[in-house]
C-alpha atoms as a PDB file:
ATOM      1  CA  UNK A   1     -25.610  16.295 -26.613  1.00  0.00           C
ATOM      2  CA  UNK A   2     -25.682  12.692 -26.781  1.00  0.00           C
ATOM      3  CA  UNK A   3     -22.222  11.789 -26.823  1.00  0.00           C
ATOM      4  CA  UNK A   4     -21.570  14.630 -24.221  1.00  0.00           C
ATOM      5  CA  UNK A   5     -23.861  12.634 -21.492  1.00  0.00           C
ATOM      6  CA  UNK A   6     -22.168   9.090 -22.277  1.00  0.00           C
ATOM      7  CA  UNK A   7     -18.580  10.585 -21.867  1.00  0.00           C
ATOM      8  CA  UNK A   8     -19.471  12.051 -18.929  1.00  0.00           C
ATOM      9  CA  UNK A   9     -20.813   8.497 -17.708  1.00  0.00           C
ATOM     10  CA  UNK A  10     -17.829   6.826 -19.448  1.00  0.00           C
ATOM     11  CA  UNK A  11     -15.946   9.165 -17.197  1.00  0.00           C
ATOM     12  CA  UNK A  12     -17.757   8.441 -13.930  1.00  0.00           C
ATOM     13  CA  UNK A  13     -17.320   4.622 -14.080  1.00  0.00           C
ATOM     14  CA  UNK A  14     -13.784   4.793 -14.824  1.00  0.00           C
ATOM     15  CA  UNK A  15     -13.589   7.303 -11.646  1.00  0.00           C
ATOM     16  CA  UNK A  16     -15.457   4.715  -9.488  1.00  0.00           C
ATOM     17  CA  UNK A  17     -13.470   1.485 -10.885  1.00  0.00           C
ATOM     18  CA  UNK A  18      -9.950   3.293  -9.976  1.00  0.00           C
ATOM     19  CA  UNK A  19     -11.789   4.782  -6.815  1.00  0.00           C
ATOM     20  CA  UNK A  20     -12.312   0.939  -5.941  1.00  0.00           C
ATOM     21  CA  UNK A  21      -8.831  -0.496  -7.230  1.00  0.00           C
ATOM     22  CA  UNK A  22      -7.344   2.220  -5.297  1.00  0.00           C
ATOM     23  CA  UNK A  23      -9.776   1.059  -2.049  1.00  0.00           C
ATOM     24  CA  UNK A  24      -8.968  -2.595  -2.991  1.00  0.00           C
ATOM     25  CA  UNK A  25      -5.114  -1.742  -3.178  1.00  0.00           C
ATOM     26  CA  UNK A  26      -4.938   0.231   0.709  1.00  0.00           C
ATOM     27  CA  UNK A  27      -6.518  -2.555   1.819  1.00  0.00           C
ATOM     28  CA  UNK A  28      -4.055  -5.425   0.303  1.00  0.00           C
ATOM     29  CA  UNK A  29      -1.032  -2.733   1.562  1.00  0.00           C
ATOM     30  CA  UNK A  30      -2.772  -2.847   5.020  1.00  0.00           C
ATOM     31  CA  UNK A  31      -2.911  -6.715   5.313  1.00  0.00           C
ATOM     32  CA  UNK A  32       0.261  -7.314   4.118  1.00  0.00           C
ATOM     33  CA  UNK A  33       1.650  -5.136   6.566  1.00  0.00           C
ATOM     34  CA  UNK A  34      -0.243  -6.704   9.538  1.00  0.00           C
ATOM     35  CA  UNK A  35       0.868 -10.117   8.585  1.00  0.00           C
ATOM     36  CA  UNK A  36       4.286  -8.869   8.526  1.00  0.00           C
ATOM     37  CA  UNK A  37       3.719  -8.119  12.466  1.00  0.00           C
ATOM     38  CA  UNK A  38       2.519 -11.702  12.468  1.00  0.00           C
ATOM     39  CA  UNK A  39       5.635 -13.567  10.844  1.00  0.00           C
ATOM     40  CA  UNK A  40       8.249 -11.313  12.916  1.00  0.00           C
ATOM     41  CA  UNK A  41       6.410 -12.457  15.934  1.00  0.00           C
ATOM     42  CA  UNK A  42       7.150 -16.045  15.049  1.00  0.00           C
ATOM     43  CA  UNK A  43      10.678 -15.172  13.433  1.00  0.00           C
ATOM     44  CA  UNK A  44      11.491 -14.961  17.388  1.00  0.00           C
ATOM     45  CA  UNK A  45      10.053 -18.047  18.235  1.00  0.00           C
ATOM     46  CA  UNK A  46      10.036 -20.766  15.164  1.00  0.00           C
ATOM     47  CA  UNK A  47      12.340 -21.725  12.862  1.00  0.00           C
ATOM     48  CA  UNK A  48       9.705 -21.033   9.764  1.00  0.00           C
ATOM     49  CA  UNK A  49       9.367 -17.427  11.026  1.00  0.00           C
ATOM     50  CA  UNK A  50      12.414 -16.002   8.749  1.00  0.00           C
ATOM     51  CA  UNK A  51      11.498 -17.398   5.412  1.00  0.00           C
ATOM     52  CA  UNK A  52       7.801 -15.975   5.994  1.00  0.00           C
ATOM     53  CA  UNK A  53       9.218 -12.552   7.163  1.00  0.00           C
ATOM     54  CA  UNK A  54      11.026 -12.465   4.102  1.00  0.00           C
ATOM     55  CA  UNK A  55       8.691 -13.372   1.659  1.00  0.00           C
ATOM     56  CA  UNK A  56       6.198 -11.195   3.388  1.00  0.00           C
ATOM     57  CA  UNK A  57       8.460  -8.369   2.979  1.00  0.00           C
ATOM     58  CA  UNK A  58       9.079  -9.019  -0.706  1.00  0.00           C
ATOM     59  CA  UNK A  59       4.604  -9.004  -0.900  1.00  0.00           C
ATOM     60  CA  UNK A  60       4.156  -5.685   1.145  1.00  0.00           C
ATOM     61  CA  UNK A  61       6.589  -3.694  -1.175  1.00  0.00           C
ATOM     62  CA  UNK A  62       4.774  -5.451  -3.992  1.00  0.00           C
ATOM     63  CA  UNK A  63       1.440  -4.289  -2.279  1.00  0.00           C
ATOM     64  CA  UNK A  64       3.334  -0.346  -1.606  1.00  0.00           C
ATOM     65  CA  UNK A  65       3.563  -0.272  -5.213  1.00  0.00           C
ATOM     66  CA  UNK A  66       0.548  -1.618  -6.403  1.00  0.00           C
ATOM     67  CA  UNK A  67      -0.796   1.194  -4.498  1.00  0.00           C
ATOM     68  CA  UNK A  68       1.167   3.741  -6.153  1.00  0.00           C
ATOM     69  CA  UNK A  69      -0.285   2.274  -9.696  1.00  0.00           C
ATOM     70  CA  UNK A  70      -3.701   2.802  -8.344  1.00  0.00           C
ATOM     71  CA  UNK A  71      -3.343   6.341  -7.278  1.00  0.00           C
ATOM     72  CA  UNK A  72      -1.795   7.072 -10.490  1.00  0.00           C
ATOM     73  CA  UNK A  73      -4.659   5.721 -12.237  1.00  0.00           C
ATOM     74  CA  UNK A  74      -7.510   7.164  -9.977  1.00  0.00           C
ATOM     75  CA  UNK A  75      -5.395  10.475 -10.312  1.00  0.00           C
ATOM     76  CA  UNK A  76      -4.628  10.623 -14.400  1.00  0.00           C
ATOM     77  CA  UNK A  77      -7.172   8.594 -16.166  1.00  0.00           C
ATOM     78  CA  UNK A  78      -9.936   9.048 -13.755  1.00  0.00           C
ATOM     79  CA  UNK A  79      -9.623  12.806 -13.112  1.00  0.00           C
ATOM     80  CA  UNK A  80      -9.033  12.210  -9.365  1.00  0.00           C
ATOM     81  CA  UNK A  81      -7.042  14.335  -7.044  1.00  0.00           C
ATOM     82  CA  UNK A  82      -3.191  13.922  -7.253  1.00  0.00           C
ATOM     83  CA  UNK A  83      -3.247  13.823  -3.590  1.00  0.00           C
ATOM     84  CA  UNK A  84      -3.362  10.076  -3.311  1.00  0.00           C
ATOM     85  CA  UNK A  85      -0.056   9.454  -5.776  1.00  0.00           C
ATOM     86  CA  UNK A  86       1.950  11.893  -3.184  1.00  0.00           C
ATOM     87  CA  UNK A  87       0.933   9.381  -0.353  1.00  0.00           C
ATOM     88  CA  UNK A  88       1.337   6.501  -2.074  1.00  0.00           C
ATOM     89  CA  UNK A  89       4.909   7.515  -3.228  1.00  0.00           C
ATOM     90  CA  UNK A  90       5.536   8.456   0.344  1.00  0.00           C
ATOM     91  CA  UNK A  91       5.034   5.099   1.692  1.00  0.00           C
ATOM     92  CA  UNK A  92       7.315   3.508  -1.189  1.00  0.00           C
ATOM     93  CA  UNK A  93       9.879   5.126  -0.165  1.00  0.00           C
ATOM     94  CA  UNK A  94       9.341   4.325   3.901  1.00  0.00           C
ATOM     95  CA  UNK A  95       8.941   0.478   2.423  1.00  0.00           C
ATOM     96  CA  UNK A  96      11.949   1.055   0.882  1.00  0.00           C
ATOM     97  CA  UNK A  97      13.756   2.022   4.172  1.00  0.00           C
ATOM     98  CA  UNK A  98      11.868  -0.542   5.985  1.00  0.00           C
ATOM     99  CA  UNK A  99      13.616  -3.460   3.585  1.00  0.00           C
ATOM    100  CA  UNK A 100      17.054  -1.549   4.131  1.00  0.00           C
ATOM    101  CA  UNK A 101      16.436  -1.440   7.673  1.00  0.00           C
ATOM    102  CA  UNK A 102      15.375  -5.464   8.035  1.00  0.00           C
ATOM    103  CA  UNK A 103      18.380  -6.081   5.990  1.00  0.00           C
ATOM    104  CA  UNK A 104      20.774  -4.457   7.652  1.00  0.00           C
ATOM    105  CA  UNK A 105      19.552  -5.671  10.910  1.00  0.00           C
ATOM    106  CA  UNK A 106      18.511  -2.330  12.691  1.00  0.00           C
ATOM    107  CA  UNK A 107      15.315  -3.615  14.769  1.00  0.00           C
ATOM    108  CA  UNK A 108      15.257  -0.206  16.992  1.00  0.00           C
ATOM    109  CA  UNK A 109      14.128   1.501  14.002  1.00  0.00           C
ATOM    110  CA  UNK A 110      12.337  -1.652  11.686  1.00  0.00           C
ATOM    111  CA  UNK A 111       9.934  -2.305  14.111  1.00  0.00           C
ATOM    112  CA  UNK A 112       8.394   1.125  15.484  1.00  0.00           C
ATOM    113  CA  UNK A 113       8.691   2.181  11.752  1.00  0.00           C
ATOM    114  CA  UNK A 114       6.773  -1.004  10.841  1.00  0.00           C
ATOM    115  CA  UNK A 115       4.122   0.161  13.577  1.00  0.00           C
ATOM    116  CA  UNK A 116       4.519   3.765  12.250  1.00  0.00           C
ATOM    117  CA  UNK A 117       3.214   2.106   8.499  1.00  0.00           C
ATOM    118  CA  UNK A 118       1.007   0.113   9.806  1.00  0.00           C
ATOM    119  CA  UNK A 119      -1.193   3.191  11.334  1.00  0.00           C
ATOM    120  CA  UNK A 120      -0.839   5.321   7.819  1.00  0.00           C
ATOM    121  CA  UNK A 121      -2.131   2.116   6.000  1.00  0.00           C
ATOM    122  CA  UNK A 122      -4.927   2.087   8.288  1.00  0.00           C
ATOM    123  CA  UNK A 123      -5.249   5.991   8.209  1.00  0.00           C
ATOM    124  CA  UNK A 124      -5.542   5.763   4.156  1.00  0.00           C
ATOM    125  CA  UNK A 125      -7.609   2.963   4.539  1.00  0.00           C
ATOM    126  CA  UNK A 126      -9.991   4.861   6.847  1.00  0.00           C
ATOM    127  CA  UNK A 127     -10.262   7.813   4.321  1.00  0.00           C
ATOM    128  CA  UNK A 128     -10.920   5.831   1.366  1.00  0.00           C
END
């Protein structure tokens, strides 16, 4: 009986420390992609503005799959739903076309797709 009631506490904590990585890992996703907003606004109007965009971009896919870590690890280990890894894998892959589409110079569909992320971030933030 014992060692049934400290698994199941084992179990718990593990639940709330990928609940919170998870949490923590939305909310690094969500920043990134705000400051992202804020170094394309000064890629049009200082010559610093580029070199931050880019880096920035290289951090928010960083952040997108950071994310998709932590769902997998609230999801797997912790017993969570897998609902979380489906979103999270969903906005790798619009990352993904978001760094083809800032390549490739295609601002009519970067930027409202940029906006577009930037709501979902906020949305999976929000229901965290």
């Amino acid at each position: 009986m014992t060692t049934q009631v400290t698994a199941q506490v084992t179990t718990t904590a593990n639940a709330q420390r990928s609940s919170s990585f998870l949490r923590i890992a939305i909310a690094l996703q969500t920043l990134t992609i705000f400051l992202q907003a804020v170094s394309a606004g000064l890629l049009l109007s200082s010559s610093y503005g580029e070199p931050l965009h880019s880096v920035g971009a290289r951090v928010m896919y960083g952040a997108s799959m950071l994310y998709v870590l932590a769902a997998v690890l609230a999801w797997k280990p912790g017993g969570g739903s897998p609902r979380p890894v489906l979103h999270a894998s969903a906005f790798l892959v619009l990352a993904s076309v978001q760094v083809v589409l800032g390549i490739t110079h295609v601002p009519s569909v970067h930027l409202p797709l940029g906006v577009l992320m930037f709501g979902l971030s906020v949305l999976a933030l929000a229901r965290r």
